[in-house]
N, C-alpha and C. Protein backbone atom coordinates (compact mmCIF):
# COMPACT_ATOMS: atom_id res chain seq x y z
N UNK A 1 -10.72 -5.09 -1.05
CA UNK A 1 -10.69 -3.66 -0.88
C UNK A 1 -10.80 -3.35 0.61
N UNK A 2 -9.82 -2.62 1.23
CA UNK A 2 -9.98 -2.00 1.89
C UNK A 2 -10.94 -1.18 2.95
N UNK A 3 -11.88 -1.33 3.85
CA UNK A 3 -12.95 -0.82 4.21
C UNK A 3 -12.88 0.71 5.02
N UNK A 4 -13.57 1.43 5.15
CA UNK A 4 -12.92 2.55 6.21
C UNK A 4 -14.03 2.93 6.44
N UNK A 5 -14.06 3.54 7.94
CA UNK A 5 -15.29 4.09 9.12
C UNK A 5 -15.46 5.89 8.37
N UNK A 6 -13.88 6.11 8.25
CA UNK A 6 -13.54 7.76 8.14
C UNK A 6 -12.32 7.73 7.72
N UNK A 7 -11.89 8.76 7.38
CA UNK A 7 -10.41 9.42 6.70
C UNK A 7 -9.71 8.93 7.82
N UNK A 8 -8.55 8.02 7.83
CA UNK A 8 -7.54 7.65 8.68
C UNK A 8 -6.64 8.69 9.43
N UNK A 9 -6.31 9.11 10.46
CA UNK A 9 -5.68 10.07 10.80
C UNK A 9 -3.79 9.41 10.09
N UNK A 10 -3.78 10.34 9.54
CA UNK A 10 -2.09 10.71 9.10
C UNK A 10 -0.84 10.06 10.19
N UNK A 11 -0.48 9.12 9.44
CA UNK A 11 0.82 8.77 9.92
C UNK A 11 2.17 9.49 9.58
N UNK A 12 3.34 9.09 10.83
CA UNK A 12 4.49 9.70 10.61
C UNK A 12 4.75 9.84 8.78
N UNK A 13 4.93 11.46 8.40
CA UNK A 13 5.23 11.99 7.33
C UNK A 13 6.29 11.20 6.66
N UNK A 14 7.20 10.59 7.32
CA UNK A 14 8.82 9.83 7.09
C UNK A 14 8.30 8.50 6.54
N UNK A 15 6.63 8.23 6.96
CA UNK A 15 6.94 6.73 6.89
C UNK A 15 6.21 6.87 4.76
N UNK A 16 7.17 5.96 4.93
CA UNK A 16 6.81 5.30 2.60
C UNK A 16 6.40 3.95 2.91
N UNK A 17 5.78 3.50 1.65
CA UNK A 17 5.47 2.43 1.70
C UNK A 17 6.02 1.60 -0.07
N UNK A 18 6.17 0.18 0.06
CA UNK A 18 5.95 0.00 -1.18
C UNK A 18 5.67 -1.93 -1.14
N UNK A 19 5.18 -2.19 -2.75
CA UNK A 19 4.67 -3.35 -2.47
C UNK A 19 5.77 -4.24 -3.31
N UNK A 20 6.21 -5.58 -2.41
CA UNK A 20 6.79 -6.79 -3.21
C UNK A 20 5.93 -8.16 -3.03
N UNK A 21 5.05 -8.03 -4.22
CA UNK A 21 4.38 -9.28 -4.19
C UNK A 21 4.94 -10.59 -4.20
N UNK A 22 6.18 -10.78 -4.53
CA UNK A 22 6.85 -11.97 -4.21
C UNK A 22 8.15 -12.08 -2.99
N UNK A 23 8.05 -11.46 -2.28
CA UNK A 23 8.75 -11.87 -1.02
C UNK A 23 7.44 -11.40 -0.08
N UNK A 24 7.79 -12.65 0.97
CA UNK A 24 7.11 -12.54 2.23
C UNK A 24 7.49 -12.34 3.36
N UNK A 25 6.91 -12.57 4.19
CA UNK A 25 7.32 -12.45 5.97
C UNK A 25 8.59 -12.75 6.28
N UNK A 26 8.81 -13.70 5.76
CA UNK A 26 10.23 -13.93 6.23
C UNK A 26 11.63 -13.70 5.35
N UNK A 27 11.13 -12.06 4.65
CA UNK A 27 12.52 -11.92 3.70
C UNK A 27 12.62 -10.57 4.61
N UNK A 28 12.04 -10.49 5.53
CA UNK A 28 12.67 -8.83 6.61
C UNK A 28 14.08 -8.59 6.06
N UNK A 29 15.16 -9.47 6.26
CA UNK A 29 16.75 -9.65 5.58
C UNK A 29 16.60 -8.86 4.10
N UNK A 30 16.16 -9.51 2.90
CA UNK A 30 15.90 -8.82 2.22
C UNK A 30 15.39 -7.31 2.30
N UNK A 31 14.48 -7.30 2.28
CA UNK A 31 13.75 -5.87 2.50
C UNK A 31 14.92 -4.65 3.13
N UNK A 32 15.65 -5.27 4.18
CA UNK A 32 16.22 -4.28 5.26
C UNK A 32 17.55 -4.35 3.87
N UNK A 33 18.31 -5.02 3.25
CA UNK A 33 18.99 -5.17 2.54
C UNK A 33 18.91 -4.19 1.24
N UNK A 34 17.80 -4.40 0.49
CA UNK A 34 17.36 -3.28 -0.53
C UNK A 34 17.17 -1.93 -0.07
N UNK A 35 16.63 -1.66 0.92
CA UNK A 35 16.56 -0.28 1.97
C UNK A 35 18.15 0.38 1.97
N UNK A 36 18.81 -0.38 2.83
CA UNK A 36 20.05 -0.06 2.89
C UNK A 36 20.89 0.35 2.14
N UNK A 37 20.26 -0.88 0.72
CA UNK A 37 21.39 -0.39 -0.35
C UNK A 37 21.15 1.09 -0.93
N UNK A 38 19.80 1.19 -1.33
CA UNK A 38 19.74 2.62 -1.55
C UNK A 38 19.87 3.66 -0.41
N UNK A 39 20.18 3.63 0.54
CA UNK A 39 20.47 4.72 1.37
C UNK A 39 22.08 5.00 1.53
N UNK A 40 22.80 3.62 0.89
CA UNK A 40 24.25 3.98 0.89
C UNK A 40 24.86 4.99 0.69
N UNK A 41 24.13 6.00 -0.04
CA UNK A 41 25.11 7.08 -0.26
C UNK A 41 25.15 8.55 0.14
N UNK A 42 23.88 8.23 1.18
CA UNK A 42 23.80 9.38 2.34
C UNK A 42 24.73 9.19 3.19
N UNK A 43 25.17 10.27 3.68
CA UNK A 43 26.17 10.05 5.13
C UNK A 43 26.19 9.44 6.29
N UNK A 44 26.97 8.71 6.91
CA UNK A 44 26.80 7.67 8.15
C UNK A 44 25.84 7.91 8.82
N UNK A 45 25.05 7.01 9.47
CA UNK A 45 24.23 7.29 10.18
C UNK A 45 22.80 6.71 10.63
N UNK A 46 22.55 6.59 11.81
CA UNK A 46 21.20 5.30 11.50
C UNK A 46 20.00 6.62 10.63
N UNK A 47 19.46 5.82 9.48
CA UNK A 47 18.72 6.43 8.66
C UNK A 47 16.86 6.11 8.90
N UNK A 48 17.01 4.70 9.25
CA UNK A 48 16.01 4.12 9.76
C UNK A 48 15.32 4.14 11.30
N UNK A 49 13.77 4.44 11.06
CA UNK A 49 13.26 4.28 12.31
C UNK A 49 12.92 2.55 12.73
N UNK A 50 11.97 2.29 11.28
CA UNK A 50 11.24 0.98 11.51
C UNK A 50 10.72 0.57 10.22
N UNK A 51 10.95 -0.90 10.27
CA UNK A 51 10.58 -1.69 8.58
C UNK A 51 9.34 -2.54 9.13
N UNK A 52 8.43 -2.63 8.66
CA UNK A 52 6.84 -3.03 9.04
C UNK A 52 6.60 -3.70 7.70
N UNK A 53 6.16 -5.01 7.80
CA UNK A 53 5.08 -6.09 7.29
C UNK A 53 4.11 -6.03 7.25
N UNK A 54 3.24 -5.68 6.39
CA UNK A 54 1.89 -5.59 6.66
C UNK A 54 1.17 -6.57 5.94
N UNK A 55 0.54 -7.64 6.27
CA UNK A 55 -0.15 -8.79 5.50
C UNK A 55 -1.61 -8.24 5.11
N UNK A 56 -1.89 -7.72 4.16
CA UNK A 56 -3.10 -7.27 3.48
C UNK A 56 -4.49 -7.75 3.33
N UNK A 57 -3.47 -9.46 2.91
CA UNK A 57 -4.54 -10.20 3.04
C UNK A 57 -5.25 -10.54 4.25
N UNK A 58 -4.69 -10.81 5.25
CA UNK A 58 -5.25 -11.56 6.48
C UNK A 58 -6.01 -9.90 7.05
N UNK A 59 -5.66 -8.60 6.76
CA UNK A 59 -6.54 -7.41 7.19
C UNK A 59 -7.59 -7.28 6.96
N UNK A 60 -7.48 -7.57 5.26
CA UNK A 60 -8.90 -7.09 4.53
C UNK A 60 -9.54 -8.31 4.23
N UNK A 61 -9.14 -9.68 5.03
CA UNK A 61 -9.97 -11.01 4.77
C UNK A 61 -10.40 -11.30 3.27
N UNK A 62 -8.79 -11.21 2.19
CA UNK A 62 -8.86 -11.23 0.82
C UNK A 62 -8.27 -12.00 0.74
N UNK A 63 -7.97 -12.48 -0.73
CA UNK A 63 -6.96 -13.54 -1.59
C UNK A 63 -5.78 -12.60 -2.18
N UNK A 64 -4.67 -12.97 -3.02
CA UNK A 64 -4.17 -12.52 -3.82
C UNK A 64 -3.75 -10.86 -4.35
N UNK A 65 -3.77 -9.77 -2.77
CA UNK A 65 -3.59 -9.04 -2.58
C UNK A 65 -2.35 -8.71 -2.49
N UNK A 66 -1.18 -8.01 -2.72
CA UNK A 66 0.01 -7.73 -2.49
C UNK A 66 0.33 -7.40 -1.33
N UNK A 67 0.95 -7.92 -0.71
CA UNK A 67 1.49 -7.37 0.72
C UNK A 67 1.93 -5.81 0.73
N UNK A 68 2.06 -5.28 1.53
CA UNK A 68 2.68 -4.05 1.70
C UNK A 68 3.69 -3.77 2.80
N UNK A 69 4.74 -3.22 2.44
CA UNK A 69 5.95 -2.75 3.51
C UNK A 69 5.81 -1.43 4.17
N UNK A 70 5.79 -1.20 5.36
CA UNK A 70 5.84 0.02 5.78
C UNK A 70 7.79 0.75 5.89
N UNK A 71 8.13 1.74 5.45
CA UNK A 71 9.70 1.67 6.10
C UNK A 71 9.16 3.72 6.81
N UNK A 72 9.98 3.49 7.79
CA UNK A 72 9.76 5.12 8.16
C UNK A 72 11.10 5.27 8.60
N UNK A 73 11.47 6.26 8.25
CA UNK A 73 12.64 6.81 7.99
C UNK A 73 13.11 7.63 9.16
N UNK A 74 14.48 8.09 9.53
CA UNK A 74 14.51 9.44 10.67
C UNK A 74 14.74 10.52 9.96
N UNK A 75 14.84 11.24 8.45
CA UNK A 75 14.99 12.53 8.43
C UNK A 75 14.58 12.29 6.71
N UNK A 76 14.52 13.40 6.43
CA UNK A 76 13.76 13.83 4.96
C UNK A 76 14.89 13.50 3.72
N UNK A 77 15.72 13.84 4.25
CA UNK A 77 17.42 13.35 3.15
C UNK A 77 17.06 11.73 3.03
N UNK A 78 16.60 10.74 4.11
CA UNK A 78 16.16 9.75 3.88
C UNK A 78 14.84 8.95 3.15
N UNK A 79 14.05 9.69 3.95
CA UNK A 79 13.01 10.26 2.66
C UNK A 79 12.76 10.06 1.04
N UNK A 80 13.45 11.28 1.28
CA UNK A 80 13.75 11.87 -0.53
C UNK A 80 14.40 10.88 -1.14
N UNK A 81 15.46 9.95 -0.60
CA UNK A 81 16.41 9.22 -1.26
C UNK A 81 15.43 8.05 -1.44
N UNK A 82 14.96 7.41 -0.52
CA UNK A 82 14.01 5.86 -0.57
C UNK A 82 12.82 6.34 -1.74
N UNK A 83 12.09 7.57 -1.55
CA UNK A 83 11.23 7.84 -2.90
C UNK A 83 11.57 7.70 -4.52
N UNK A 84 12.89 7.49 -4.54
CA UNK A 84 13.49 7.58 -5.77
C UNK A 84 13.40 5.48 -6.45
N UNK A 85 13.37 5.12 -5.29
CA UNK A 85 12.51 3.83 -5.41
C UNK A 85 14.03 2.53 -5.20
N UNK A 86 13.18 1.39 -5.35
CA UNK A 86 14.50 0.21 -4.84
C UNK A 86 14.64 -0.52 -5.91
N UNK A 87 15.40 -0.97 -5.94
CA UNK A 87 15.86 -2.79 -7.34
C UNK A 87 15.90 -3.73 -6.88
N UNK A 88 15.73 -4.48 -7.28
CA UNK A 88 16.19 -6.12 -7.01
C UNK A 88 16.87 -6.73 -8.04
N UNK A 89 17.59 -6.88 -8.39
CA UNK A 89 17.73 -7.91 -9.20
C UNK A 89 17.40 -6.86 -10.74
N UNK A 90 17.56 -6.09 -10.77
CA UNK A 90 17.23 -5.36 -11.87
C UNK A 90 15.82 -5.11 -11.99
N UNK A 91 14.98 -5.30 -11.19
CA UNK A 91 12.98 -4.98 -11.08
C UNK A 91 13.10 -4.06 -10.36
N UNK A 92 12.47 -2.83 -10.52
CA UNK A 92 12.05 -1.69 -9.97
C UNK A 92 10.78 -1.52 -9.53
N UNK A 93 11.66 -1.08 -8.07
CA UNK A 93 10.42 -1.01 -6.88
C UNK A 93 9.75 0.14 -6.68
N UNK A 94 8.82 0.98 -6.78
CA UNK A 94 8.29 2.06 -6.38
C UNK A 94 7.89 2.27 -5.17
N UNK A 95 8.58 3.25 -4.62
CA UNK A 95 7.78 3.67 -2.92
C UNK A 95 7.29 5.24 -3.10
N UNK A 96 6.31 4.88 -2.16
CA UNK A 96 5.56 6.00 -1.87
C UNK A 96 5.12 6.56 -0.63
N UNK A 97 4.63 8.02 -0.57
CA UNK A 97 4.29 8.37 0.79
C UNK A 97 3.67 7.30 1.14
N UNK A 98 3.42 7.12 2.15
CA UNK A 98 2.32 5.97 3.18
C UNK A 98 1.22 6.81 3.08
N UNK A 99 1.10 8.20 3.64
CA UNK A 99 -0.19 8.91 3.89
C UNK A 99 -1.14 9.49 2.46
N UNK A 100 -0.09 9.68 1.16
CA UNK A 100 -0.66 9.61 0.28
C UNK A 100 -1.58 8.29 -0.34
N UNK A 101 -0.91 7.34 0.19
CA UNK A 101 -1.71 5.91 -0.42
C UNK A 101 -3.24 5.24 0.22
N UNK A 102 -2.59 5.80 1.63
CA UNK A 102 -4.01 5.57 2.48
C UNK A 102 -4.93 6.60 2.03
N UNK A 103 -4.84 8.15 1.63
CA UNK A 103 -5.66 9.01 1.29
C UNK A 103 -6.33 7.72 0.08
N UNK A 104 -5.96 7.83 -0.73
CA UNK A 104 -5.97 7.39 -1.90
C UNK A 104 -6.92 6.08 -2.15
N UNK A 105 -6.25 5.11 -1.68
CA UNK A 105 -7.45 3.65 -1.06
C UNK A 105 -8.73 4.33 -0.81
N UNK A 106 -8.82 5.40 1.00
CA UNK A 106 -9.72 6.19 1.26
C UNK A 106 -11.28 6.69 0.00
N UNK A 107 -10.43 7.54 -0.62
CA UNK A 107 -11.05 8.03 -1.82
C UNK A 107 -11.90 6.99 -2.54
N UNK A 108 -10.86 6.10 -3.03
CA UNK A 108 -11.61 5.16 -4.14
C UNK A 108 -12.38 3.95 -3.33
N UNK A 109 -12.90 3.84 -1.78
CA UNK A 109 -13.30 3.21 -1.36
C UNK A 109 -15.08 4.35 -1.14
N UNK A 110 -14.21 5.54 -0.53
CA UNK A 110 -16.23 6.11 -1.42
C UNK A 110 -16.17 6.02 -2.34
N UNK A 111 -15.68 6.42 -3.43
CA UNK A 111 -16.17 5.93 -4.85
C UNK A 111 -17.16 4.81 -5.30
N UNK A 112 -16.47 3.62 -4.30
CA UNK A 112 -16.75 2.35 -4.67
C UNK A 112 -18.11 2.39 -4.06
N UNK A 113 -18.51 3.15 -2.78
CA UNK A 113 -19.64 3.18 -1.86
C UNK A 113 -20.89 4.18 -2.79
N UNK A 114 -20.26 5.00 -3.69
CA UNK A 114 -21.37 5.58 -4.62
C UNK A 114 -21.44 4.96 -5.59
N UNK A 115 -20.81 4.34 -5.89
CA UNK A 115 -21.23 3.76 -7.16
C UNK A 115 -22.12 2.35 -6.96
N UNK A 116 -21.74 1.77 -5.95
CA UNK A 116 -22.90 0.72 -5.48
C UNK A 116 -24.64 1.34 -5.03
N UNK A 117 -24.04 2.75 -4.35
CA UNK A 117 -25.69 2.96 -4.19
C UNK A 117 -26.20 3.56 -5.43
N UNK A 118 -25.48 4.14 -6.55
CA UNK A 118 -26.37 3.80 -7.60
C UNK A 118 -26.88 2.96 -8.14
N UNK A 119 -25.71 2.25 -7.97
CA UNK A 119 -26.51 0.90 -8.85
C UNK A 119 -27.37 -0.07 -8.15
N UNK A 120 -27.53 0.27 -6.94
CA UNK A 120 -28.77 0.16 -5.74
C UNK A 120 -30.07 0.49 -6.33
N UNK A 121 -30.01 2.15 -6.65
CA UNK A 121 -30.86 2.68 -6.70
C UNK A 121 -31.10 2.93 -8.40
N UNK A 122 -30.34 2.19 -9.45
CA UNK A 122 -30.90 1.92 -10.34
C UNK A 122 -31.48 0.32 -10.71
N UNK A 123 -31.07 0.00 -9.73
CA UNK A 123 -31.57 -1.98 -9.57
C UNK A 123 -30.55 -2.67 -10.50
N UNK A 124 -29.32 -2.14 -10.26
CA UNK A 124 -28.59 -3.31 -11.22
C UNK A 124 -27.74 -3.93 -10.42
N UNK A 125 -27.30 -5.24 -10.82
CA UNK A 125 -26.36 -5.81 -9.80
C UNK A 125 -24.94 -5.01 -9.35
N UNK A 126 -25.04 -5.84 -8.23
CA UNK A 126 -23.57 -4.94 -7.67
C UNK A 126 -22.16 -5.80 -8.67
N UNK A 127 -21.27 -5.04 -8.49
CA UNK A 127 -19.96 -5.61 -9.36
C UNK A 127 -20.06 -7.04 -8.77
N UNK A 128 -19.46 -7.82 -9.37
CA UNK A 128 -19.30 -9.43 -9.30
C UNK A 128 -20.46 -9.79 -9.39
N UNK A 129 -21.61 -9.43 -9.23
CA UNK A 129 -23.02 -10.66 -9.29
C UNK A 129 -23.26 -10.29 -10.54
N UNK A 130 -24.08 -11.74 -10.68
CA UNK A 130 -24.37 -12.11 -12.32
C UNK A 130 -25.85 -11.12 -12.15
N UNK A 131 -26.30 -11.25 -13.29
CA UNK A 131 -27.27 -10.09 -13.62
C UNK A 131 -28.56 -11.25 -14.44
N UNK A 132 -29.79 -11.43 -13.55
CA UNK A 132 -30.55 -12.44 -14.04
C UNK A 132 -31.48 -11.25 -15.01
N UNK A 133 -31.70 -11.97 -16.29
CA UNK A 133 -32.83 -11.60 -17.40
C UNK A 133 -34.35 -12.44 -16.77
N UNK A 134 -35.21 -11.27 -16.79
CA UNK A 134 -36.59 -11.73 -16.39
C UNK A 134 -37.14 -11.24 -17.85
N UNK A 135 -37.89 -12.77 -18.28
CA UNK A 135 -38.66 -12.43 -19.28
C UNK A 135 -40.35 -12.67 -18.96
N UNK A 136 -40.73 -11.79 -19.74
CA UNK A 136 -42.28 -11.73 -19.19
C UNK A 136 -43.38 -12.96 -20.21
């Protein structure tokens, strides 16, 4: 999970994000390929600002996390069209705002911060630890 100081300040509105847990770092080709294809049918034009890798795992010092793609777009027609989501191979990809997802993580990371200090402050273990029985 994700950690945060404060609410992340808002990135470019253009930029979406979405996750392919089975391609990595070195399918950029891919990625820029599926992008493209769905933007084919907007009018000529560079549509793209920038396609971003983001390794999740090595951020949040986790295992088995899904990578995430950043793509940011130059105009809202581009936008609108990449939100409608990508294929591969017949698997459907979902993208989403970027700034909605970080809100979102955000959120359920206090969540996660109240619900530990309850269970702080009711003495029960935190999620993952085992829970020892004291008998008298």
């Amino acid at each position: 999970m994700r950690r945060f100081s404060s609410l992340p300040a808002d990135y470019d509105p253009l930029t979406l994000c979405f996750v392919v847990p089975w391609v990595y770092l070195s399918d950029h080709a891919l990625i820029l390929g599926l992008v493209r294809e769905r933007l084919a049918s907007l009018p000529a034009g560079n549509h793209l600002s920038s396609i971003q890798y983001v390794p999740r795992n090595v951020i949040n010092g986790t295992r088995g996390t899904a990578d995430r793609w950043l793509v940011t777009t130059t105009s809202e027609l581009a936008k609108q069209e990449l939100l409608k989501g990508l294929d591969w191979r017949g698997v459907k990809i979902g993208v989403r705002v970027y700034n909605d997802v970080i809100r979102a993580e955000y959120y359920n990371y206090l969540r996660f911060l109240d619900l530990n200090n309850a269970m702080e402050t009711l003495h029960l273990p935190a999620p993952g630890e085992s829970q020892q029985l004291h008998h008298a």
